[in-house]
C-alpha atoms as a PDB file:
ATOM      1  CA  UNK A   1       0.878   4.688 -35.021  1.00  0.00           C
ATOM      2  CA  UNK A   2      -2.212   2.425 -35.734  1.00  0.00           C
ATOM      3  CA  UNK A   3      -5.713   3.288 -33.380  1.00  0.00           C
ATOM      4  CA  UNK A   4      -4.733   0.229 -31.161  1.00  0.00           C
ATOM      5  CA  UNK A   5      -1.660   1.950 -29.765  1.00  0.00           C
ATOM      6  CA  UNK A   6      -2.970   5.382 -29.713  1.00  0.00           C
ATOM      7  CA  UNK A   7      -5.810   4.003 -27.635  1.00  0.00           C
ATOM      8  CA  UNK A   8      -3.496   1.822 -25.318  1.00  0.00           C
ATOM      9  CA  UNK A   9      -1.058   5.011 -25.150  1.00  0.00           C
ATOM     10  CA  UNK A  10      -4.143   7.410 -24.402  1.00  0.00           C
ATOM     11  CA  UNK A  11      -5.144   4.490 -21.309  1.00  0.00           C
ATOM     12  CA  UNK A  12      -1.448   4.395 -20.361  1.00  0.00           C
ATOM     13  CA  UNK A  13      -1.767   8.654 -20.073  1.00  0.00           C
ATOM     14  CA  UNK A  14      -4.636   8.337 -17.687  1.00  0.00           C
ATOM     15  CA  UNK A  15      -3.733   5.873 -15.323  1.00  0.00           C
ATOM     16  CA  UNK A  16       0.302   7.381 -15.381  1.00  0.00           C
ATOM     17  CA  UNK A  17      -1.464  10.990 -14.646  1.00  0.00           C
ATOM     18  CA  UNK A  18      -4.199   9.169 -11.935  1.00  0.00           C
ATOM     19  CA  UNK A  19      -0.674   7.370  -9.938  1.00  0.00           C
ATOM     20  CA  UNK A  20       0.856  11.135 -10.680  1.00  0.00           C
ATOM     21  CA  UNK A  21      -1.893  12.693  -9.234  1.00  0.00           C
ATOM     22  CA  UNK A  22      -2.181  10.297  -5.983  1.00  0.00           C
ATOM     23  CA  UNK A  23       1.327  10.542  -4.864  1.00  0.00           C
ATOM     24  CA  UNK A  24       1.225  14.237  -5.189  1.00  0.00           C
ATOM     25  CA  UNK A  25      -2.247  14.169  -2.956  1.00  0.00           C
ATOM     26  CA  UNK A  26      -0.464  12.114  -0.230  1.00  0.00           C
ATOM     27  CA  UNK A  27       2.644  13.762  -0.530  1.00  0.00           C
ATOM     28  CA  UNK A  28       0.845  17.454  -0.253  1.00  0.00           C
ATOM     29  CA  UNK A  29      -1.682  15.397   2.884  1.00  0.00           C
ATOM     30  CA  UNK A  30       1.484  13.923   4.323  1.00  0.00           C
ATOM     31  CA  UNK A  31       3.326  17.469   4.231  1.00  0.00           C
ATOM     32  CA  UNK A  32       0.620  19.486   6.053  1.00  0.00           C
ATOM     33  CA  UNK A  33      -0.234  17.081   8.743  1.00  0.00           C
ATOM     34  CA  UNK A  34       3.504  16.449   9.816  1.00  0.00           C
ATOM     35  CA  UNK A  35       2.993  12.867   9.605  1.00  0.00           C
ATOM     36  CA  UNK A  36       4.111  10.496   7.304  1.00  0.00           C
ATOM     37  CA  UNK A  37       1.647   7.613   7.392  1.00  0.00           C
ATOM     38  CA  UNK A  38       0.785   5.476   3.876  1.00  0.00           C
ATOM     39  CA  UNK A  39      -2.320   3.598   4.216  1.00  0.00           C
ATOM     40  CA  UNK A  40      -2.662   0.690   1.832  1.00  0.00           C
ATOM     41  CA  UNK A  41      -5.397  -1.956   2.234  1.00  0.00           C
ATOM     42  CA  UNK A  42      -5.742  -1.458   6.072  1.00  0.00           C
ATOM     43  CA  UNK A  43      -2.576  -1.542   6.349  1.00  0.00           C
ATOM     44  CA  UNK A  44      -0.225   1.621   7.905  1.00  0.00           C
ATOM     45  CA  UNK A  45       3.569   2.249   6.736  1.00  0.00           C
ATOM     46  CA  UNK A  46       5.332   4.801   8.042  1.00  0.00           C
ATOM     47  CA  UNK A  47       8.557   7.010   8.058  1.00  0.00           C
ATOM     48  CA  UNK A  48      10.976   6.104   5.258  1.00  0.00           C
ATOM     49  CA  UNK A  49       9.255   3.621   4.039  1.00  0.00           C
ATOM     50  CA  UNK A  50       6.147   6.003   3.483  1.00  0.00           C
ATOM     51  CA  UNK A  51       8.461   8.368   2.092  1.00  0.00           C
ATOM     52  CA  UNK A  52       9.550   6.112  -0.485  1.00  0.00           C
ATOM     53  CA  UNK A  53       6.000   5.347  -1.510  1.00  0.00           C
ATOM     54  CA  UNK A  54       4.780   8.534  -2.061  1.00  0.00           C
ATOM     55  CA  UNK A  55       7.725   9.452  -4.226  1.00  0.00           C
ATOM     56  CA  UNK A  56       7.978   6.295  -6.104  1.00  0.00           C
ATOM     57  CA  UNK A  57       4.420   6.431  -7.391  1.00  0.00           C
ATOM     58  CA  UNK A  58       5.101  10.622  -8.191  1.00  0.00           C
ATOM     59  CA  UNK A  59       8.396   8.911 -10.117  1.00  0.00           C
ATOM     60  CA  UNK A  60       6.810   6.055 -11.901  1.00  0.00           C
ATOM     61  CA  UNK A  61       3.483   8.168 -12.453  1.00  0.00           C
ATOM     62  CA  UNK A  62       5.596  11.060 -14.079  1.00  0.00           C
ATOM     63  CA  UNK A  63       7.202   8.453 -16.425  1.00  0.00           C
ATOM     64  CA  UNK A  64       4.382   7.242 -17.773  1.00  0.00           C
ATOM     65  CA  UNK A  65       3.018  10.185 -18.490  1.00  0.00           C
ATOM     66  CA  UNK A  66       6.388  11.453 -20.039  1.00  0.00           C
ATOM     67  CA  UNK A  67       6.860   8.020 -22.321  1.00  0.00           C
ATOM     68  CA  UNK A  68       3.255   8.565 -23.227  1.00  0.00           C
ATOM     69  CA  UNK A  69       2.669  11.819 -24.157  1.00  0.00           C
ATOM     70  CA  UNK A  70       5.785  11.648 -26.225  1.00  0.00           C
ATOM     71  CA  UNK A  71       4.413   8.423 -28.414  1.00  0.00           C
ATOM     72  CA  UNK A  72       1.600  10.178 -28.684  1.00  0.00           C
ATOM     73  CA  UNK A  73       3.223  13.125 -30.489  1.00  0.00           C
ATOM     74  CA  UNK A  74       5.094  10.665 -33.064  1.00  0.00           C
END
């Protein structure tokens, strides 16, 4: 693996961990207050449709990460 794709893999760790990271927050802020409410751009969604937010950036977050750290260790 050349330095241009360990440096776009390293990028593709970070921002995979950040989206990791954020739907854990929400999901963990969304669990304590009892209410499932996504804010995105002044804009509310609620109930399922929050639900499948929160988990599809903790899915797609998690991915990255995964595909990432394992071209990494090629």
């Amino acid at each position: 693996m050349n330095a241009i794709d360990r440096s776009s893999q390293k990028t593709i760790l970070f921002l995979g961990a950040l989206f990791l990271l954020c739907g854990l927050y929400l999901a963990e802020k969304c669990w304590r207050t009892g209410t499932w409410i996504v804010e995105i751009k002044q804009h509310a969604y609620t109930g399922g449709l929050a639900v499948f937010i929160i988990l599809a950036m903790i899915v797609f977050g998690g991915g990255f990460v995964f595909t990432s750290l394992r071209a990494l260790t090629k």
